[in-house]
Protein backbone atom coordinates (compact mmCIF):
# COMPACT_ATOMS: atom_id res chain seq x y z
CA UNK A 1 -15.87 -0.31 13.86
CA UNK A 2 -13.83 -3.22 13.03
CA UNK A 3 -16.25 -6.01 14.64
CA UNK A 4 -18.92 -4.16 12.26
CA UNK A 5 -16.83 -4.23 9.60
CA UNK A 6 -16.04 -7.94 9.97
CA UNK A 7 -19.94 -9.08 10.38
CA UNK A 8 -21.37 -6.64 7.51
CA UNK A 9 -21.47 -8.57 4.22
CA UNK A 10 -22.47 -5.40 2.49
CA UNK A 11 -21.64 -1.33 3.93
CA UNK A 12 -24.13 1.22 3.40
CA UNK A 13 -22.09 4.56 3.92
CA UNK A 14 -21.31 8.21 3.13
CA UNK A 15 -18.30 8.81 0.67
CA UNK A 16 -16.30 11.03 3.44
CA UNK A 17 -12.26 9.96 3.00
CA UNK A 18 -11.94 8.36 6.14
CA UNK A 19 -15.28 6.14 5.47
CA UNK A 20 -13.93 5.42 1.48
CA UNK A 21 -10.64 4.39 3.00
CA UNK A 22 -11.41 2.36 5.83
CA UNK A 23 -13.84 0.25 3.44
CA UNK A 24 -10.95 -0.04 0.75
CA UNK A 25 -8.70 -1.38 3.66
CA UNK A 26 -11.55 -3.76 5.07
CA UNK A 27 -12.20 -5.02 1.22
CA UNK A 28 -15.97 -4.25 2.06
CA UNK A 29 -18.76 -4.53 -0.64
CA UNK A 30 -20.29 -0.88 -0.48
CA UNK A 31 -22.69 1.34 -1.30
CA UNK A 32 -22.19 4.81 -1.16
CA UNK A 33 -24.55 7.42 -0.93
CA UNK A 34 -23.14 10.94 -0.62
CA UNK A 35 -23.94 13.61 1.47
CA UNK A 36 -25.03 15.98 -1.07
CA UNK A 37 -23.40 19.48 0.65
CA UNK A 38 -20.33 18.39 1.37
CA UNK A 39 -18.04 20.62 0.03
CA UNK A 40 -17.64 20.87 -3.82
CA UNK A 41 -19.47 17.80 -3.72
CA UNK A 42 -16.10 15.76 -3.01
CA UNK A 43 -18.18 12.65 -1.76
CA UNK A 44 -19.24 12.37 -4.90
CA UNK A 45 -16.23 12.64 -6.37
CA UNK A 46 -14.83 10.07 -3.65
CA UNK A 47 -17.45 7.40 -4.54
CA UNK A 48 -17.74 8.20 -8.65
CA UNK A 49 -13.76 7.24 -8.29
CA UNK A 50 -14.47 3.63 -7.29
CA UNK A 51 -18.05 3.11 -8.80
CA UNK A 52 -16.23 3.80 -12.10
CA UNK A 53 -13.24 1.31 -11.48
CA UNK A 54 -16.18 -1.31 -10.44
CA UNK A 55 -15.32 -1.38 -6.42
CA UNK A 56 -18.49 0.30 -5.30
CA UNK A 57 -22.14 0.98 -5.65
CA UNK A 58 -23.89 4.62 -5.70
CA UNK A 59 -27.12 5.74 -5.13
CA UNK A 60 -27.21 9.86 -5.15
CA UNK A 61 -28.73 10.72 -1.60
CA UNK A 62 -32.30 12.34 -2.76
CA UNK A 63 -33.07 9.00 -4.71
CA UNK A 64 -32.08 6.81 -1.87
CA UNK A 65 -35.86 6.20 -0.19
CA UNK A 66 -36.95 4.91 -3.48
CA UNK A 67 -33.88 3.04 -4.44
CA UNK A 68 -31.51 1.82 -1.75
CA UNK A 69 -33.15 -0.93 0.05
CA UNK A 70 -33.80 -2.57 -3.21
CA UNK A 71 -30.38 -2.07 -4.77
CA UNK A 72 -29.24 -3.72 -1.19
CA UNK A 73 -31.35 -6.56 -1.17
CA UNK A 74 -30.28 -7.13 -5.44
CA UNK A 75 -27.02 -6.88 -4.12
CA UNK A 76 -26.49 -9.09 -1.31
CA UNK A 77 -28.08 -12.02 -3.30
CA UNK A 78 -25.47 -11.90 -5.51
CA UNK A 79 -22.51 -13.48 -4.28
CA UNK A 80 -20.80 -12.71 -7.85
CA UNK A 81 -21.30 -9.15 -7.51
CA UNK A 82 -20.60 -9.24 -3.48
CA UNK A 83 -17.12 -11.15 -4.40
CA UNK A 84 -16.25 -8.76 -7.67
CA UNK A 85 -16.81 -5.67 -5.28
CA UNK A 86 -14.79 -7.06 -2.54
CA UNK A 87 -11.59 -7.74 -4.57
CA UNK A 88 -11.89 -4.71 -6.19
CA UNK A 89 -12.56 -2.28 -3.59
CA UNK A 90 -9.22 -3.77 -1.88
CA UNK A 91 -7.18 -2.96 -4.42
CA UNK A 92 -7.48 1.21 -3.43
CA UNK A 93 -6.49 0.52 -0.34
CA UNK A 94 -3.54 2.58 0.89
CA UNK A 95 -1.90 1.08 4.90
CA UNK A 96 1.28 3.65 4.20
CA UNK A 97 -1.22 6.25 4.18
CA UNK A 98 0.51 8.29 6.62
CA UNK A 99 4.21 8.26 5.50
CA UNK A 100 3.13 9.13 2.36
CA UNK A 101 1.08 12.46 3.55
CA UNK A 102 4.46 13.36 6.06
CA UNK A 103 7.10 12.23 3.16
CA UNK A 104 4.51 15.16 0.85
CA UNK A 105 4.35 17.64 4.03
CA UNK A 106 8.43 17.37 3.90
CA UNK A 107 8.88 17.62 0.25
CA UNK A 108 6.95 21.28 0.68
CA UNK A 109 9.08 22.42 4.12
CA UNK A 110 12.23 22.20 1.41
């Protein structure tokens, strides 16, 4: 994934976690467009939490045949919005993600 990564100017994706944090890591321009039964509608969730902090785009998943390809195109002739998404997306990114889930799992074992 990380040679696609590198030569997409602009990710079209599900919100899953491991997707949402592998783009915040890359600094990727995205769009997100949830899987609508995930569970409790946490993709959602995953991509309202950026979209609102101005890192990400949304489009929900039974509007995206009439609206993706055109918020895509919009978006990747806008270098301004490309850049603003880019820096912002990067600032969720979390590279300790690990030692912070096992220094959690040990605060529990106590």
């Amino acid at each position: 994934m990380n040679f696609a990564y590198a030569a997409a100017d602009l990710v079209i994706s599900r919100a899953g976690a491991m997707s949402v944090s592998e783009l915040c890591i890359c600094g990727k321009p995205s769009i997100f467009v949830p899987l609508p039964t995930a569970a409790e509608d946490h993709q959602t969730k995953n991509a309202l939490s950026l979209v609102n902090k101005n890192a990400a785009l949304m489009v929900k998943n039974a509007e995206a045949s009439k609206d993706l390809g055109k918020l895509a195109i919009q978006t990747l002739k806008d270098d301004d919005k490309l850049i603003q998404l880019a820096g912002n997306i990067q600032k969720f990114a979390t590279y300790d993600s690990a030692a912070v889930i096992a220094a959690e799992v040990l605060k529990l074992v106590k």
